[in-house]
C-alpha atoms as a PDB file:
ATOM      1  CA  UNK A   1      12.152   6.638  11.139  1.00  0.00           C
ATOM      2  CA  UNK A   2      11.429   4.067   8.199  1.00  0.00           C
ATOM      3  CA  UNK A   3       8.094   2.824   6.521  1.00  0.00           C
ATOM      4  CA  UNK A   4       9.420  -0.444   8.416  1.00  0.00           C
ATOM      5  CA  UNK A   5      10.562   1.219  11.682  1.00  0.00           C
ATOM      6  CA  UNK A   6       6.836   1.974  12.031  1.00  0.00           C
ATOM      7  CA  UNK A   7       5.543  -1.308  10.708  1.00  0.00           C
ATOM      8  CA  UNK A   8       7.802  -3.112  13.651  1.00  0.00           C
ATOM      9  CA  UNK A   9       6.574  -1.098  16.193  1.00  0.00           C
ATOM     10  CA  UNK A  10       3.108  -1.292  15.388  1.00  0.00           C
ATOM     11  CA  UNK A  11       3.786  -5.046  15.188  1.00  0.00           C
ATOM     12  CA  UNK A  12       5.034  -4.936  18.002  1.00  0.00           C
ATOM     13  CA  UNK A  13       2.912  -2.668  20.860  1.00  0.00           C
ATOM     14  CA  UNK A  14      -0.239  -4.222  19.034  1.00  0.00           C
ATOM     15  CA  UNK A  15       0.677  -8.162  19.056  1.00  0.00           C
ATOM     16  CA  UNK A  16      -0.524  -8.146  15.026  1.00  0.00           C
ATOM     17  CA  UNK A  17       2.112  -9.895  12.472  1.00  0.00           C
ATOM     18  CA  UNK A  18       4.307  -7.623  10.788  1.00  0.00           C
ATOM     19  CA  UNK A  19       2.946  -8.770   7.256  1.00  0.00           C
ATOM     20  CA  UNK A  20      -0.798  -7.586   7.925  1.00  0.00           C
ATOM     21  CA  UNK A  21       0.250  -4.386   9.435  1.00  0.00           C
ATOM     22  CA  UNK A  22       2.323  -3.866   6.564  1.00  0.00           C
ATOM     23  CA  UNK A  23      -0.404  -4.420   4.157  1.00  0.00           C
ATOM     24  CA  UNK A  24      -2.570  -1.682   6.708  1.00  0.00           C
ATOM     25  CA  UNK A  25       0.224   0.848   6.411  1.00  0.00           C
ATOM     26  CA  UNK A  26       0.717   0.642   2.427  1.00  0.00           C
ATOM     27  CA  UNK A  27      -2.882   0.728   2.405  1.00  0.00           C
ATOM     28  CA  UNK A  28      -3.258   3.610   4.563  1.00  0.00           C
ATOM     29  CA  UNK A  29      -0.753   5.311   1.905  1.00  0.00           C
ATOM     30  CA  UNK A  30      -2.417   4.371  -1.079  1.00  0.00           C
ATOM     31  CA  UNK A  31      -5.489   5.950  -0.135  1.00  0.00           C
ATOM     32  CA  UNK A  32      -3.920   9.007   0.556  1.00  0.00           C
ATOM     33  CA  UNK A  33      -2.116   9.131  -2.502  1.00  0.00           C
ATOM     34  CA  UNK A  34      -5.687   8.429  -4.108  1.00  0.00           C
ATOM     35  CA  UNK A  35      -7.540  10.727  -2.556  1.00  0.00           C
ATOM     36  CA  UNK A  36      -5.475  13.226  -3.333  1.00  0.00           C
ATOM     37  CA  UNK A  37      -5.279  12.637  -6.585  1.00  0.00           C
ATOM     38  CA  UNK A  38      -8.862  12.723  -7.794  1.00  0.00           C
ATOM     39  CA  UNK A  39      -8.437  16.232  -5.507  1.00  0.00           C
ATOM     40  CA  UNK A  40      -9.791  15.140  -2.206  1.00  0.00           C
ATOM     41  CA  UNK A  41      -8.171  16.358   0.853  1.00  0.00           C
ATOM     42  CA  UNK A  42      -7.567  14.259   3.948  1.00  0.00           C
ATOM     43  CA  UNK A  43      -8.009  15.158   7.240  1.00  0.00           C
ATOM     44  CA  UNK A  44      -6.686  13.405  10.249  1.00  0.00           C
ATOM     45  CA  UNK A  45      -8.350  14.427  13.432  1.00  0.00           C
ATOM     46  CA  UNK A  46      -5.622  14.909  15.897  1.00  0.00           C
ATOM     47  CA  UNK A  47      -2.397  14.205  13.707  1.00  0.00           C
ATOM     48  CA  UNK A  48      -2.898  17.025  10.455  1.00  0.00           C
ATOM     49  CA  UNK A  49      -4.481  17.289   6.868  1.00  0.00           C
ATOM     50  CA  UNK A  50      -3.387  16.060   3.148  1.00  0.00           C
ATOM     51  CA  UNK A  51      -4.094  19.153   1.745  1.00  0.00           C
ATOM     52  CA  UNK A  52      -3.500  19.919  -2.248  1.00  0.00           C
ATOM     53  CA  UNK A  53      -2.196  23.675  -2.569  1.00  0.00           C
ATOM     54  CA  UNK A  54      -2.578  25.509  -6.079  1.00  0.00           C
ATOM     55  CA  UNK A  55       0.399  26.984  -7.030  1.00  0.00           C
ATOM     56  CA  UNK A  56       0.339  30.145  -9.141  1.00  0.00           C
ATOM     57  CA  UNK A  57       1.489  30.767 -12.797  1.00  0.00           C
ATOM     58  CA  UNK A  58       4.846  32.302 -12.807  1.00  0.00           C
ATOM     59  CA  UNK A  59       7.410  33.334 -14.968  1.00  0.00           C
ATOM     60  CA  UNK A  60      11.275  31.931 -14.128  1.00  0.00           C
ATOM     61  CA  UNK A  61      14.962  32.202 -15.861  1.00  0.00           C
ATOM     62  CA  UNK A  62      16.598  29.754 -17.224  1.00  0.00           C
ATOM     63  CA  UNK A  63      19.828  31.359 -16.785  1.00  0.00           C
ATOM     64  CA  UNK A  64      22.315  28.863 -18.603  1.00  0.00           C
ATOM     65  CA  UNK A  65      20.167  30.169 -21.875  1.00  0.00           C
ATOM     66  CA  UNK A  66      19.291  33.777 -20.536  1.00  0.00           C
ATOM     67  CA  UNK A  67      15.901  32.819 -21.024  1.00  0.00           C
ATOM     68  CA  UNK A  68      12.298  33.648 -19.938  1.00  0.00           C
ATOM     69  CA  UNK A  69       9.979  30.399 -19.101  1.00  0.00           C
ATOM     70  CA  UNK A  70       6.671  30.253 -18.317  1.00  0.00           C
ATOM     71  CA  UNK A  71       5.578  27.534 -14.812  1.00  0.00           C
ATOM     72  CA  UNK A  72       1.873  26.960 -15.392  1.00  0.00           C
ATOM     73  CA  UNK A  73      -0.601  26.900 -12.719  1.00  0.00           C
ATOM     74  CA  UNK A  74      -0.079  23.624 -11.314  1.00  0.00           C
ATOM     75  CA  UNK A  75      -0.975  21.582  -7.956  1.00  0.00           C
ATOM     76  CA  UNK A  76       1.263  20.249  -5.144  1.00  0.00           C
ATOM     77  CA  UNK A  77       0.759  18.211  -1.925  1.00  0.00           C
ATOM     78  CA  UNK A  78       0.733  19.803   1.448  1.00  0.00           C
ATOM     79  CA  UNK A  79       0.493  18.269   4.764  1.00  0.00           C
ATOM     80  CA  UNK A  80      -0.750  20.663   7.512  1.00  0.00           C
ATOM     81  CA  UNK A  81      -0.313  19.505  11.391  1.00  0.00           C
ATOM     82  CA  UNK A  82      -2.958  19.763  13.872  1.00  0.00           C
ATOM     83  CA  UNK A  83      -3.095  21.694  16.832  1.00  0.00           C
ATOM     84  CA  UNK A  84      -2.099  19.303  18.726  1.00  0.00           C
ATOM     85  CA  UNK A  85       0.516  17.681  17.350  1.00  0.00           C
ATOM     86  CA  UNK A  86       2.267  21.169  16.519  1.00  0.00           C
ATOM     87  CA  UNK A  87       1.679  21.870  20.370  1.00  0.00           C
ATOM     88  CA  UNK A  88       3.784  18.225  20.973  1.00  0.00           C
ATOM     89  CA  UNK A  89       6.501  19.402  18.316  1.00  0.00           C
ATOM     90  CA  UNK A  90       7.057  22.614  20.160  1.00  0.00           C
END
């Protein structure tokens, strides 16, 4: 399912033009995407939470060299499901 797959049927089980429930979606994302960058998490009562995971310094191989590197400590975005919508999934 597509950005716009949701848009229409939002559109379309709501009665709302497909322009402003566009705008409500992207919206919706860019908040997210905000949040989580100044290091918020976002949680979703009933759906899941935007969570930001640390991920630990580690050393790797660059094996075309035969090399040792060095991955600093660095964050990446999560999403965690709730209860609930696992218990749909399953």
């Amino acid at each position: 399912m597509t950005k716009a797959d949701i848009v229409s049927q939002i559109a379309k089980e709501t009665g709302i033009d497909k322009i402003t429930v566009l705008k409500s979606v992207e919206s919706f994302m860019e908040k997210v995407k905000e949040s989580m960058a100044k290091g918020d998490n976002v949680y979703l009562r009933g759906f899941g939470s935007f969570v930001i995971k640390k991920r630990a310094k580690k050393t790797a191989r660059n094996i075309s060299k035969n090399t040792s590197i060095v991955i600093p400590e660095h964050n990446i975005p999560s999403f965690k499901p709730a209860k609930t919508f696992n218990d749909m999934i399953k």
